[in-house]
Protein backbone atom coordinates (compact mmCIF):
# COMPACT_ATOMS: atom_id res chain seq x y z
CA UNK A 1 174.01 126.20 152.76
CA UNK A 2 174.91 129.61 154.68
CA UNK A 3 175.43 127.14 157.41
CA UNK A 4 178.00 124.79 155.41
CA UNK A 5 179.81 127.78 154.34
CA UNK A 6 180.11 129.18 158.01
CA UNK A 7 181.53 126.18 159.40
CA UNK A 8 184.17 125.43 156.22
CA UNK A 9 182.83 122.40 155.61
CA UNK A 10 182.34 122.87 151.63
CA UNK A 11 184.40 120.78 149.64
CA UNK A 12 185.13 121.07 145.64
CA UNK A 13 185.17 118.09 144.15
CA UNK A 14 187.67 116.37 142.47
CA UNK A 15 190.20 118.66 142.37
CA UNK A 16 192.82 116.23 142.48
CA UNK A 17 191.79 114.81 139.36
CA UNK A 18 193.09 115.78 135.75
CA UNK A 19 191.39 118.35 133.29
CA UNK A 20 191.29 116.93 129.40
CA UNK A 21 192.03 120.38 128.32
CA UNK A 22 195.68 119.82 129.79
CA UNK A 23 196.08 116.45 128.42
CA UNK A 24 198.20 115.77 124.99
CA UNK A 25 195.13 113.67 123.37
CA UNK A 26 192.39 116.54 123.60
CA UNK A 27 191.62 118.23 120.39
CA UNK A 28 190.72 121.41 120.55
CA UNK A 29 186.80 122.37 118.42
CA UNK A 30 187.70 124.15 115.90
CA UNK A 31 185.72 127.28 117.11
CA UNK A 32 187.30 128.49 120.57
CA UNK A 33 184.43 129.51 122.63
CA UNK A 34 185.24 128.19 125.96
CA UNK A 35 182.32 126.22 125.87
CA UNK A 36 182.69 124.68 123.58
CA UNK A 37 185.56 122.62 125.14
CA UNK A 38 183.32 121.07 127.47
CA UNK A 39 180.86 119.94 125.03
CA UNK A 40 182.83 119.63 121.30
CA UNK A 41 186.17 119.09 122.49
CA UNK A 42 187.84 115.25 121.70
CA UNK A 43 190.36 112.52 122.44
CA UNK A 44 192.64 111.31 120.30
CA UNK A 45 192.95 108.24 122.14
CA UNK A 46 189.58 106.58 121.35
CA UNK A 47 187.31 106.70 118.52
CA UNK A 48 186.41 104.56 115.61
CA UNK A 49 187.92 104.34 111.97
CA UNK A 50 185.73 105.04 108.74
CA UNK A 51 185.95 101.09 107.14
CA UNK A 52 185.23 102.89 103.84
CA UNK A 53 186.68 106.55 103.69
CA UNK A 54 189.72 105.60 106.24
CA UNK A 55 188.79 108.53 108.09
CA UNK A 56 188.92 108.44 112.32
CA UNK A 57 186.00 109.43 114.02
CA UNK A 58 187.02 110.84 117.49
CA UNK A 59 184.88 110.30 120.53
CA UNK A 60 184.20 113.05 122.27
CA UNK A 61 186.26 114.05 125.54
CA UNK A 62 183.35 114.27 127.97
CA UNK A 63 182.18 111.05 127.01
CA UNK A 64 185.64 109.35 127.47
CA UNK A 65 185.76 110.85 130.87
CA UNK A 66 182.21 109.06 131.81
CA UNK A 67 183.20 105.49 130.32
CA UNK A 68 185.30 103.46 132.91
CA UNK A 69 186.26 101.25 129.68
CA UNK A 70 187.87 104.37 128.21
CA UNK A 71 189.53 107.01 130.60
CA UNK A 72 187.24 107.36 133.12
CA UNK A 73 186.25 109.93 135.54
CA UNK A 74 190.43 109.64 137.17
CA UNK A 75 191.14 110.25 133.73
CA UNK A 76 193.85 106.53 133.34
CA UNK A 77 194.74 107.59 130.14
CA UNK A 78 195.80 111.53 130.93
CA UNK A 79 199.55 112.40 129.58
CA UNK A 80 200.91 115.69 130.00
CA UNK A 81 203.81 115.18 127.93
């Protein structure tokens, strides 16, 4: 590793690509540990509607990101605005 770091030859991974924590459809956990926007935090885009109550059941963010049907690790559904 000393090696790699030596020669400049370590790379960060997708850098290029969208955070969900910038995007308009994240929501925000109600408690605001920075943690826990990695592991509560949700989309607004995708989830799944209550037949009985009416009530939307977001899907969380992380998972969107890992679902090429949804957003997907380029993040195809980000919006900044």
């Amino acid at each position: 590793m000393y090696r790699l770091l030596k020669l400049g030859k370590v790379f960060i991974k997708d850098t290029d690509l969208p955070s969900c924590s910038n995007c308009v459809h994240f929501i925000i956990p109600k408690a605001k540990v920075l943690d826990d926007y990695e592991f509560y935090g949700k989309c607004k885009k995708f989830g799944k509607k209550n037949l009985i109550t009416g009530e939307i059941e977001f899907d969380f963010a992380r998972h969107c990101r890992l679902d090429d049907e949804k957003c997907g690790p380029p993040g195809t559904e980000y919006s900044n605005s």
